[in-house]
Protein backbone atom coordinates (compact mmCIF):
# COMPACT_ATOMS: atom_id res chain seq x y z
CA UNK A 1 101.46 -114.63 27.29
CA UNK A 2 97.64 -113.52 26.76
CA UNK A 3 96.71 -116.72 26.12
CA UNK A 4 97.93 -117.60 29.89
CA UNK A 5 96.89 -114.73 31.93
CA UNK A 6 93.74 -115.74 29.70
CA UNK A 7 93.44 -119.30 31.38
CA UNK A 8 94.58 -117.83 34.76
CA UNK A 9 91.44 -115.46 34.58
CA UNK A 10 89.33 -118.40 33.76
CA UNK A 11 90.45 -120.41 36.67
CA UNK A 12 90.65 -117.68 38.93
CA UNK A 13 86.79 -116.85 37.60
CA UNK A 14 85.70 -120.46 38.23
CA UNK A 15 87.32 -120.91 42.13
CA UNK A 16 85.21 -117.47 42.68
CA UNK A 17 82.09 -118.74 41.41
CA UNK A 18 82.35 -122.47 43.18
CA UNK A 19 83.49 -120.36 46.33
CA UNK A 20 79.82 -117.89 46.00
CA UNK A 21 77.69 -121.34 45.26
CA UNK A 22 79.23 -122.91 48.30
CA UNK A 23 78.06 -119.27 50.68
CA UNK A 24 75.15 -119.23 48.67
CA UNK A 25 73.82 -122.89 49.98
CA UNK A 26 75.63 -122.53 53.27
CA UNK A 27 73.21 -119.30 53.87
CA UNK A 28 70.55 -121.36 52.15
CA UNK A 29 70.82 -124.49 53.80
CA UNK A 30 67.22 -124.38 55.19
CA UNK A 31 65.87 -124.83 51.76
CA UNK A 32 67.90 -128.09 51.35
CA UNK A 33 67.63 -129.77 54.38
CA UNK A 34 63.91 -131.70 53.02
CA UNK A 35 66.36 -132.56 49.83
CA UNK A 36 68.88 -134.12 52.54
CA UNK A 37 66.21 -135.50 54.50
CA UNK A 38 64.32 -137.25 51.38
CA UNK A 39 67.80 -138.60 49.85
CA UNK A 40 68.34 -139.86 53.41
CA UNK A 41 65.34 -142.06 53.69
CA UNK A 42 66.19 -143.52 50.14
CA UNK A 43 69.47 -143.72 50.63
CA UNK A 44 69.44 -146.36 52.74
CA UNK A 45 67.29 -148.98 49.86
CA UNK A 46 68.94 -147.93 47.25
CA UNK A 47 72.95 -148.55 48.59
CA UNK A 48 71.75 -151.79 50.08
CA UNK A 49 69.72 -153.00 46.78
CA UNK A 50 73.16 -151.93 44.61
CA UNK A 51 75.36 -153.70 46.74
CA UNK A 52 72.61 -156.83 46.55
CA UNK A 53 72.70 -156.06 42.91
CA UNK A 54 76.44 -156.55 42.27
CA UNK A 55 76.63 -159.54 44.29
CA UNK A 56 73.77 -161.23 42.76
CA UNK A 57 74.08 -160.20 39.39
CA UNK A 58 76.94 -162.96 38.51
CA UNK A 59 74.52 -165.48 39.58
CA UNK A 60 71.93 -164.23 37.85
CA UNK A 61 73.97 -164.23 34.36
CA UNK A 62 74.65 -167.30 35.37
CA UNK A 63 71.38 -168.66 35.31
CA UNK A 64 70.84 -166.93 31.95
CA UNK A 65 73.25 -169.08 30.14
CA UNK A 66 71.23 -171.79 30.72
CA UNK A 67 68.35 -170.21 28.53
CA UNK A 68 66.38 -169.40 31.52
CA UNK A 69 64.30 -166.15 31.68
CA UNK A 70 65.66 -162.96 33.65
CA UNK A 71 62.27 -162.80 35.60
CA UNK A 72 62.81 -166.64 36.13
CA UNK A 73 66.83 -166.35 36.66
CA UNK A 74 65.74 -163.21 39.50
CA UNK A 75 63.42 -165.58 41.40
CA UNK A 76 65.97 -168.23 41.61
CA UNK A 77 68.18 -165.35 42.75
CA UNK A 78 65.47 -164.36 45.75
CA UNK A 79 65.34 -168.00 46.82
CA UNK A 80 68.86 -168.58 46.89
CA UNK A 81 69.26 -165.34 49.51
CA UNK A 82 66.65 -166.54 51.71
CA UNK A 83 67.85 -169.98 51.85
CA UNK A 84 71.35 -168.19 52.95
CA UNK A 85 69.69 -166.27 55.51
CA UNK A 86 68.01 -168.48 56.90
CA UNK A 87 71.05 -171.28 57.32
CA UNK A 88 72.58 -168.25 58.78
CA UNK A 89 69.93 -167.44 61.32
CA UNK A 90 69.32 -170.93 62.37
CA UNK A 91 72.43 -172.31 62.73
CA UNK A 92 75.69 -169.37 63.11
CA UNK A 93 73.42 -166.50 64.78
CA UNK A 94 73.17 -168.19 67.87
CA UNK A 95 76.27 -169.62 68.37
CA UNK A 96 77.42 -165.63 67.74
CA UNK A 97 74.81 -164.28 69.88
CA UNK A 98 76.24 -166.97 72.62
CA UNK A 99 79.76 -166.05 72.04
CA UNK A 100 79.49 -161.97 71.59
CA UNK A 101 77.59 -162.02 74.81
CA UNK A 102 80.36 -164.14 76.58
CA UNK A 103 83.15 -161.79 75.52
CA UNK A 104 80.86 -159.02 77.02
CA UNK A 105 80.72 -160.58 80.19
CA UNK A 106 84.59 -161.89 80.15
CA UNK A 107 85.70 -158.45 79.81
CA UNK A 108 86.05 -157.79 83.72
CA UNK A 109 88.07 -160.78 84.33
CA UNK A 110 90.20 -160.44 80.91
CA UNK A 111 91.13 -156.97 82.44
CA UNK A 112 91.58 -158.12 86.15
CA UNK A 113 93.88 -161.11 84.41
CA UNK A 114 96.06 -158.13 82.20
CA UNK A 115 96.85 -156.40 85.49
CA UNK A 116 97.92 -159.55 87.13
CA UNK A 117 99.81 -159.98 84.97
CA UNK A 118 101.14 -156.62 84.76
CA UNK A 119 102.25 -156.63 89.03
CA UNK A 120 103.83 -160.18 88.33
CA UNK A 121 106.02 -158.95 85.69
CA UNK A 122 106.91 -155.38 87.93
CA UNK A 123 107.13 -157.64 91.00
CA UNK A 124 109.94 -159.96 89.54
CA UNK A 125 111.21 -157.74 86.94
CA UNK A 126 112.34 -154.65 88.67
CA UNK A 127 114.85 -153.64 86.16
CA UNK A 128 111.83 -152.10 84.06
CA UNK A 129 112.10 -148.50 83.40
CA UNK A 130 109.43 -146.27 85.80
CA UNK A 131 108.33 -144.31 82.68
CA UNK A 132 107.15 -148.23 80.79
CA UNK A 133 105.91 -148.95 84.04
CA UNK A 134 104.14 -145.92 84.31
CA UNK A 135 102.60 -146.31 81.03
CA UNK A 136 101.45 -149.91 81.52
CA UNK A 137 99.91 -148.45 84.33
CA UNK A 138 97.75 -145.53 82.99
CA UNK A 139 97.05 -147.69 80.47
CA UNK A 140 95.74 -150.69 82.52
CA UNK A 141 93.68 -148.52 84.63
CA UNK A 142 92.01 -146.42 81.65
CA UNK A 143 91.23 -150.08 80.43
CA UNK A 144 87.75 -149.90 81.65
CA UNK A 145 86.85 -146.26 81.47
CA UNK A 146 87.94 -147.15 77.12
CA UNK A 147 85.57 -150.33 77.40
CA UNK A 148 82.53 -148.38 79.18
CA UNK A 149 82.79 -145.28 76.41
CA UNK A 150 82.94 -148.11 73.77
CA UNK A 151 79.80 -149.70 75.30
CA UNK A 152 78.13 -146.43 75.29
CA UNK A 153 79.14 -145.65 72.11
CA UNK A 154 77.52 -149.01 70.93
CA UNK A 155 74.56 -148.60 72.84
CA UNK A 156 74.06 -144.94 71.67
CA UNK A 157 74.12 -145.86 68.12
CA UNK A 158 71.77 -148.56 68.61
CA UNK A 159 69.78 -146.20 70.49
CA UNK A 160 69.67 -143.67 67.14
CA UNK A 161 69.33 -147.27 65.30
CA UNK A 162 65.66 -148.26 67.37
CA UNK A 163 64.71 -144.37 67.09
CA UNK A 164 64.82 -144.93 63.27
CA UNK A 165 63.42 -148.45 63.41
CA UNK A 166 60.52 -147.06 61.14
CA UNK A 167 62.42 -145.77 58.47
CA UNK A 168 65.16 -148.94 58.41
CA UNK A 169 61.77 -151.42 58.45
CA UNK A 170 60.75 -149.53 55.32
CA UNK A 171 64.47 -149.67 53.82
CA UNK A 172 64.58 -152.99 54.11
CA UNK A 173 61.13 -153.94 53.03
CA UNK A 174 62.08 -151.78 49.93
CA UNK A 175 65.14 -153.31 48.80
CA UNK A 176 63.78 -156.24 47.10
CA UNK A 177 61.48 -154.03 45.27
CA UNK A 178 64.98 -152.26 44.68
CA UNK A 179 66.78 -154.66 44.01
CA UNK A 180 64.37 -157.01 41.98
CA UNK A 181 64.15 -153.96 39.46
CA UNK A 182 67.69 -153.35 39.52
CA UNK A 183 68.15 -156.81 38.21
CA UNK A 184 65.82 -157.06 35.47
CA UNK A 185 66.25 -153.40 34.04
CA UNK A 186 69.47 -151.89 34.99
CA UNK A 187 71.77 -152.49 32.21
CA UNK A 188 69.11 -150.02 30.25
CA UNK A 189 70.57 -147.24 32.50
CA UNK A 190 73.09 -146.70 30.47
CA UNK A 191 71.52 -146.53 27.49
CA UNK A 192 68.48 -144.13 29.15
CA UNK A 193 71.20 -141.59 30.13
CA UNK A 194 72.98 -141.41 27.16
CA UNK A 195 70.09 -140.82 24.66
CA UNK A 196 69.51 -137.42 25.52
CA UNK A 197 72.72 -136.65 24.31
CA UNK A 198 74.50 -136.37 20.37
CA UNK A 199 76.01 -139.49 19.37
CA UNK A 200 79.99 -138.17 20.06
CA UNK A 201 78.58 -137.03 23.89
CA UNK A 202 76.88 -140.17 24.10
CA UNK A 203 79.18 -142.46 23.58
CA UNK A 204 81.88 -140.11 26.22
CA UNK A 205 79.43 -140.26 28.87
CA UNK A 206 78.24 -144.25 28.06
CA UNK A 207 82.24 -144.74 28.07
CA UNK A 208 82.62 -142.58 32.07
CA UNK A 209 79.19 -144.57 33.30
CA UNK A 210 81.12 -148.03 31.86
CA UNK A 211 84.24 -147.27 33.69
CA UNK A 212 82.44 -146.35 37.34
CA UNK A 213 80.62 -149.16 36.78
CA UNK A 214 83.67 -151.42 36.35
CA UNK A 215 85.36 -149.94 39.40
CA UNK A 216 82.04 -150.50 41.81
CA UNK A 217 81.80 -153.79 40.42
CA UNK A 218 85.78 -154.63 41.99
CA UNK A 219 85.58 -152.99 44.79
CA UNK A 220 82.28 -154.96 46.24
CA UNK A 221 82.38 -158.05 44.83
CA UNK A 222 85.99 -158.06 44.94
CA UNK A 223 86.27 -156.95 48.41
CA UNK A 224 83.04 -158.67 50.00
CA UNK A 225 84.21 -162.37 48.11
CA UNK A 226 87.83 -161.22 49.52
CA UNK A 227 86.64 -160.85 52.67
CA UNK A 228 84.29 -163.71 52.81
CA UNK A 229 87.24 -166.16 52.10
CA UNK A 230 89.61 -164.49 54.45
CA UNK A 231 86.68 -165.52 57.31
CA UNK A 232 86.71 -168.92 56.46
CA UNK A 233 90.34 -169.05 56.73
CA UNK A 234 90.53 -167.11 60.02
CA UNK A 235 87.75 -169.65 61.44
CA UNK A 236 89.59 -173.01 60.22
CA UNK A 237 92.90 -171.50 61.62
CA UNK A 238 91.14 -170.24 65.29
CA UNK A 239 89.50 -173.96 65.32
CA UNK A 240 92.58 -175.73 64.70
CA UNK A 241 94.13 -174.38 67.45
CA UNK A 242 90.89 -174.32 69.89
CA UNK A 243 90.64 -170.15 70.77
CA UNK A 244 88.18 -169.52 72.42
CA UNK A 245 84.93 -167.30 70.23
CA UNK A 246 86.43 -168.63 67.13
CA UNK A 247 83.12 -168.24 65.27
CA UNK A 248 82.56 -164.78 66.55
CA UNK A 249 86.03 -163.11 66.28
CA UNK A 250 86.39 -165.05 62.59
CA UNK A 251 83.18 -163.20 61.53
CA UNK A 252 84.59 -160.10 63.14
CA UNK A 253 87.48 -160.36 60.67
CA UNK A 254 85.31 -160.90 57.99
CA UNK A 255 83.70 -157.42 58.59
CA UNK A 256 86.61 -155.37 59.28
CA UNK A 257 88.48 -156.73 56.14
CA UNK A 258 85.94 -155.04 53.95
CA UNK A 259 88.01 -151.94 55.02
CA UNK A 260 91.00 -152.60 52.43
CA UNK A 261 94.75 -152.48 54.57
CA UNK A 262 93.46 -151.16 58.26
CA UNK A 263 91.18 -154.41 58.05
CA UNK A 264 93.31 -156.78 58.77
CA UNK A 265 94.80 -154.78 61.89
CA UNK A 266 91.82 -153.71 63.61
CA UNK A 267 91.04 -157.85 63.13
CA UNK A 268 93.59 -159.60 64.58
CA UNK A 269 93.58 -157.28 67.74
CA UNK A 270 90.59 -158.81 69.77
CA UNK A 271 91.78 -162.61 68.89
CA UNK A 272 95.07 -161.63 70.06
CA UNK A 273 93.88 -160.32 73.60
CA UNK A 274 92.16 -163.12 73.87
CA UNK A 275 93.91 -165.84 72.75
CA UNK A 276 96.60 -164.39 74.85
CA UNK A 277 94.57 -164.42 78.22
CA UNK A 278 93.66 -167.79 77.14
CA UNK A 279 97.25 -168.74 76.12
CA UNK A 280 100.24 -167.35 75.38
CA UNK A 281 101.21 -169.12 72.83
CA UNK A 282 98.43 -168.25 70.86
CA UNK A 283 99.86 -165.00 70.38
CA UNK A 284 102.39 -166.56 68.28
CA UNK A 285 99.72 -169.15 66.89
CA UNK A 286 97.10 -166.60 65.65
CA UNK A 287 100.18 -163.98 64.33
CA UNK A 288 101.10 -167.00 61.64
CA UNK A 289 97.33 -167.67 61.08
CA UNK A 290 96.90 -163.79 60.23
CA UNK A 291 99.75 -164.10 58.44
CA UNK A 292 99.22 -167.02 56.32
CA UNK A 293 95.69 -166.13 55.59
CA UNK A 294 96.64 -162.71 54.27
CA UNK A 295 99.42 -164.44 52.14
CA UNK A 296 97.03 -166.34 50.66
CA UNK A 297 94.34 -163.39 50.49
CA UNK A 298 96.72 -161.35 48.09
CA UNK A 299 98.63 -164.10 46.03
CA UNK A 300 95.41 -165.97 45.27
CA UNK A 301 92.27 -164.65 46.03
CA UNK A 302 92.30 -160.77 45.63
CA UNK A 303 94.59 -161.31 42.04
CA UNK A 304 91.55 -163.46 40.63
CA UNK A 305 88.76 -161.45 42.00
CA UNK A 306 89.91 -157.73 42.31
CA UNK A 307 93.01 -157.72 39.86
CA UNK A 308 94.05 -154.29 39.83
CA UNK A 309 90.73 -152.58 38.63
CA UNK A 310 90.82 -149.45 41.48
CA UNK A 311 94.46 -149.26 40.92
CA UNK A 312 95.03 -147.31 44.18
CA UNK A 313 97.93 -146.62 46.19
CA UNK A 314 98.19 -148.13 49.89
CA UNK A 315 99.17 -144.59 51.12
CA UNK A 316 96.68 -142.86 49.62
CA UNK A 317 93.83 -145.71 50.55
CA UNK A 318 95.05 -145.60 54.26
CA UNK A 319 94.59 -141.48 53.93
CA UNK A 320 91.18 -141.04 52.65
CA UNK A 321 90.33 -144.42 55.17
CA UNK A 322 91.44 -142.01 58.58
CA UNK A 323 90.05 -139.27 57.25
CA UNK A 324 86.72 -140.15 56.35
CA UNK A 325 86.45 -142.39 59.58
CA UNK A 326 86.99 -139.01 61.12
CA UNK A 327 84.25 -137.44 59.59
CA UNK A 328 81.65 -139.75 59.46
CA UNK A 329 82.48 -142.73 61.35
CA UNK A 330 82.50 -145.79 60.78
CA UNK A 331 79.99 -145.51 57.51
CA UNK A 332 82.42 -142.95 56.53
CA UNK A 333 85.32 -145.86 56.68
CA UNK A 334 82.85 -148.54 54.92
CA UNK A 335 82.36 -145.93 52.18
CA UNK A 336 85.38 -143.86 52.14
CA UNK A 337 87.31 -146.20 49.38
CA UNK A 338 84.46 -146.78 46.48
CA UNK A 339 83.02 -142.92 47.06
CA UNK A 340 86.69 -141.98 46.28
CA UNK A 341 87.88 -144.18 43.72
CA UNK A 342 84.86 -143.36 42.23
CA UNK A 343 85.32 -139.62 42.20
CA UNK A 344 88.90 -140.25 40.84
CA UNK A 345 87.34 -142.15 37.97
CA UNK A 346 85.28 -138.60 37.42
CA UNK A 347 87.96 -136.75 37.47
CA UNK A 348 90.73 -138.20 35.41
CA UNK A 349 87.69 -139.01 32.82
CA UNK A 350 87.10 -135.69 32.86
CA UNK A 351 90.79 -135.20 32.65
CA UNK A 352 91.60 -137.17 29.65
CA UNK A 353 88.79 -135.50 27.67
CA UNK A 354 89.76 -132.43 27.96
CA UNK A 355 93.42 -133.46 26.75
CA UNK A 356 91.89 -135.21 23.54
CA UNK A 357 89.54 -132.74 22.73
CA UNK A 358 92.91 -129.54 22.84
CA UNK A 359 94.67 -132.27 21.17
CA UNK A 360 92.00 -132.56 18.90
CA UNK A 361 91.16 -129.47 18.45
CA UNK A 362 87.42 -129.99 19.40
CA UNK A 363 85.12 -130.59 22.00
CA UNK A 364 84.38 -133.96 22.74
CA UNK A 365 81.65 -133.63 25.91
CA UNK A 366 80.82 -129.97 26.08
C-alpha cells in the first residue's frame, strides 16, 4: 500500500512540475521566440534535405555496390535530380501551368452548368422534397462565395510565401549543402550520439535512434513511391478515357495521396466535378479508375514498399490527420502522421524499458 501511494506521489509530483515548466515558458515566451525564429529559418533545409536524403539514399547504396566511391556515388546522385527536374520543367510544367490555369478560368461556367442542371432536374422532377431542394440551393449559390475564399486563401499564402522569398531562396540554396552532407556522413550520427553514453545506455539509445529511423524511412519513401505510382495510374486511367486536365488532376492525386486514407478522397473530388460537367458517365468511369488504382495501391505496391513498419490504426491515422490539419494547416496534415508515429516510437521505447529494467531489476537508460 506504501509502495502505491509512493508511485501516486511520484506521478502526481511529475504532472506538477511539467504543469510549472509549461507557465514558466508560457510567461517566458519572449526569451524563446529568437530560439523559434532561428529553428524556423533552418527548419525549412534541413526537413527538405532529410526527405531528399531518404529518397536518394537507396540510389546512392546502390551505386556503392558497384565499388564506386560515396563522394562519386553522391555526384551521380546530384545529376540524376537535376536531370529529373529539368524533364519535369521542360516538358510536364507547362502542360500543368496550361491546364491549372484553364480549370481557374472554367470555374464560372462549371458552376453556371451545376445550376442548370440543378433547375432542369427541379423543373421536371417536382416530386423532390423542398428541404433537398433547399439545400441544393444554398449550396449552389454559396458555390462561388467557397471558390473566392479558396482563391484568397491561395493567394494569401502565396502572399506570406513571396514575403519570405528571402529566407525560402536561402533554404533551398542550402539543401544541397544539406543534403550532400547528409549523404556522405549521416550514418555516423548514430554512432556520435551514442558515445557519450556507457556501453548498456548506448546501445538503448543506438537501438530508439535505429527504430525512428526505420519508421521515417517507411513512411517517406514508402508513402512518396506509393504515391508516385498511384499518379501514374490515375493519369493512364484519366487518358484512357479522354477527361479533360488529366495531367493536372493526376498530379493533384499524386500530392494529396501523400496524406495516408483522406488522400485518396480529397483526390478523386475535383476529377469527379469535372469529369461530370464534361460527362456523366465519367462519374462512373473515374469511380472504377479510383477504385482499381487503390486496389492495386494496397495489394501490390504499399505491401512491397511500406509493409507494415508504422503499424498504425486507420482510426487513429484519420484522428491525428483532422486534428493537426486544424492546427496547423495543411503542413500540419503533411506532417501530422511521421511527427506522430514518431513520438509513439518514443514513447513505447521508453515504455518497454522501463518494463525490462523493473523486470530486471535495474536500470537500463537512466
Amino acid at each position: 500500500m506504501q509502495l502505491k501511494n509512493k508511485r501516486f506521489f511520484e506521478i502526481l509530483i511529475g504532472l506538477i512540475l511539467i504543469f510549472l515548466l509549461i507557465l514558466l515558458v508560457s510567461a517566458t515566451n519572449f526569451i524563446f521566440i529568437p530560439v523559434f525564429q532561428l529553428i524556423g529559418a533552418v527548419a525549412f533545409p534541413i526537413i527538405g534535405a532529410g526527405i531528399l536524403y531518404y529518397l536518394t539514399r537507396p540510389l546512392m547504396r546502390f551505386f556503392e555496390r558497384f565499388k564506386i566511391h560515396r563522394i562519386i556515388a553522391i555526384i551521380l546522385v546530384f545529376i540524376i535530380i537535376l536531370i529529373a527536374a529539368s524533364l519535369f520543367i521542360i516538358y510536364i510544367w507547362p502542360i500543368l501551368r496550361e491546364q491549372t490555369t484553364n480549370i481557374m478560368n472554367g470555374i464560372p461556367a462549371m458552376v453556371k452548368v451545376i445550376q442548370e442542371f440543378i433547375q432542369y432536374w427541379e423543373t421536371n422532377y417536382v416530386y423532390i422534397p423542398d428541404q433537398v431542394v433547399g439545400t441544393i440551393n444554398d449550396f449552389v449559390n454559396n458555390i462561388p462565395s467557397h471558390i473566392e475564399e479558396i482563391i484568397n486563401y491561395i493567394f494569401a499564402f502565396l502572399g506570406g510565401l513571396i514575403g519570405q522569398v528571402l529566407s525560402i531562396a536561402a533554404g533551398m540554396v542550402l539543401i544541397p549543402f544539406f543534403l550532400f552532407f547528409m549523404l556522405k556522413d549521416g550514418e555516423k550520427l548514430i554512432p556520435f550520439i551514442t558515445k557519450f553514453f556507457k556501453p548498456k545506455k548506448a546501445a538503448n539509445i543506438r537501438s530508439l535512434l535505429m527504430k525512428i529511423n526505420n519508421v521515417l524511412t517507411a513512411f517517406i519513401q514508402g508513402q512518396l513511391i506509393v504515391s508516385f505510382f498511384v499518379g501514374i495510374l490515375l493519369f493512364i486511367g484519366y487518358s484512357i478515357i479522354r477527361l479533360d486536365y488529366a495531367l493536372a488532376l493526376a498530379l493533384f492525386g499524386m500530392v494529396t495521396n501523400v496524406i495516408p486514407y483522406l488522400g485518396p478522397f480529397i483526390a478523386v473530388t475535383p476529377a469527379l466535378i469535372i469529369g461530370g460537367i464534361q460527362d456523366p458517365w465519367n462519374l462512373i468511369w473515374i469511380s472504377i479508375i479510383m477504385i482499381v488504382a487503390q486496389q492495386i495501391e494496397s495489394n501490390l505496391i504499399s505491401p512491397n514498399v511500406m509493409g507494415q513498419a508504422l503499424n498504425l490504426h486507420p482510426l487513429t491515422i484519420i484522428t491525428v490527420i483532422l486534428a493537426a490539419g486544424s492546427i496547423a494547416g495543411f503542413l500540419g496534415i503533411l506532417f501530422a502522421v511521421p511527427f506522430y508515429a514518431v513520438v509513439r516510437t518514443i514513447i513505447v521505447h521508453f515504455y518497454e524499458t522501463y518494463v525490462d529494467s523493473k523486470r530486471n531489476k535495474e536500470d537500463a537508460l537512466f
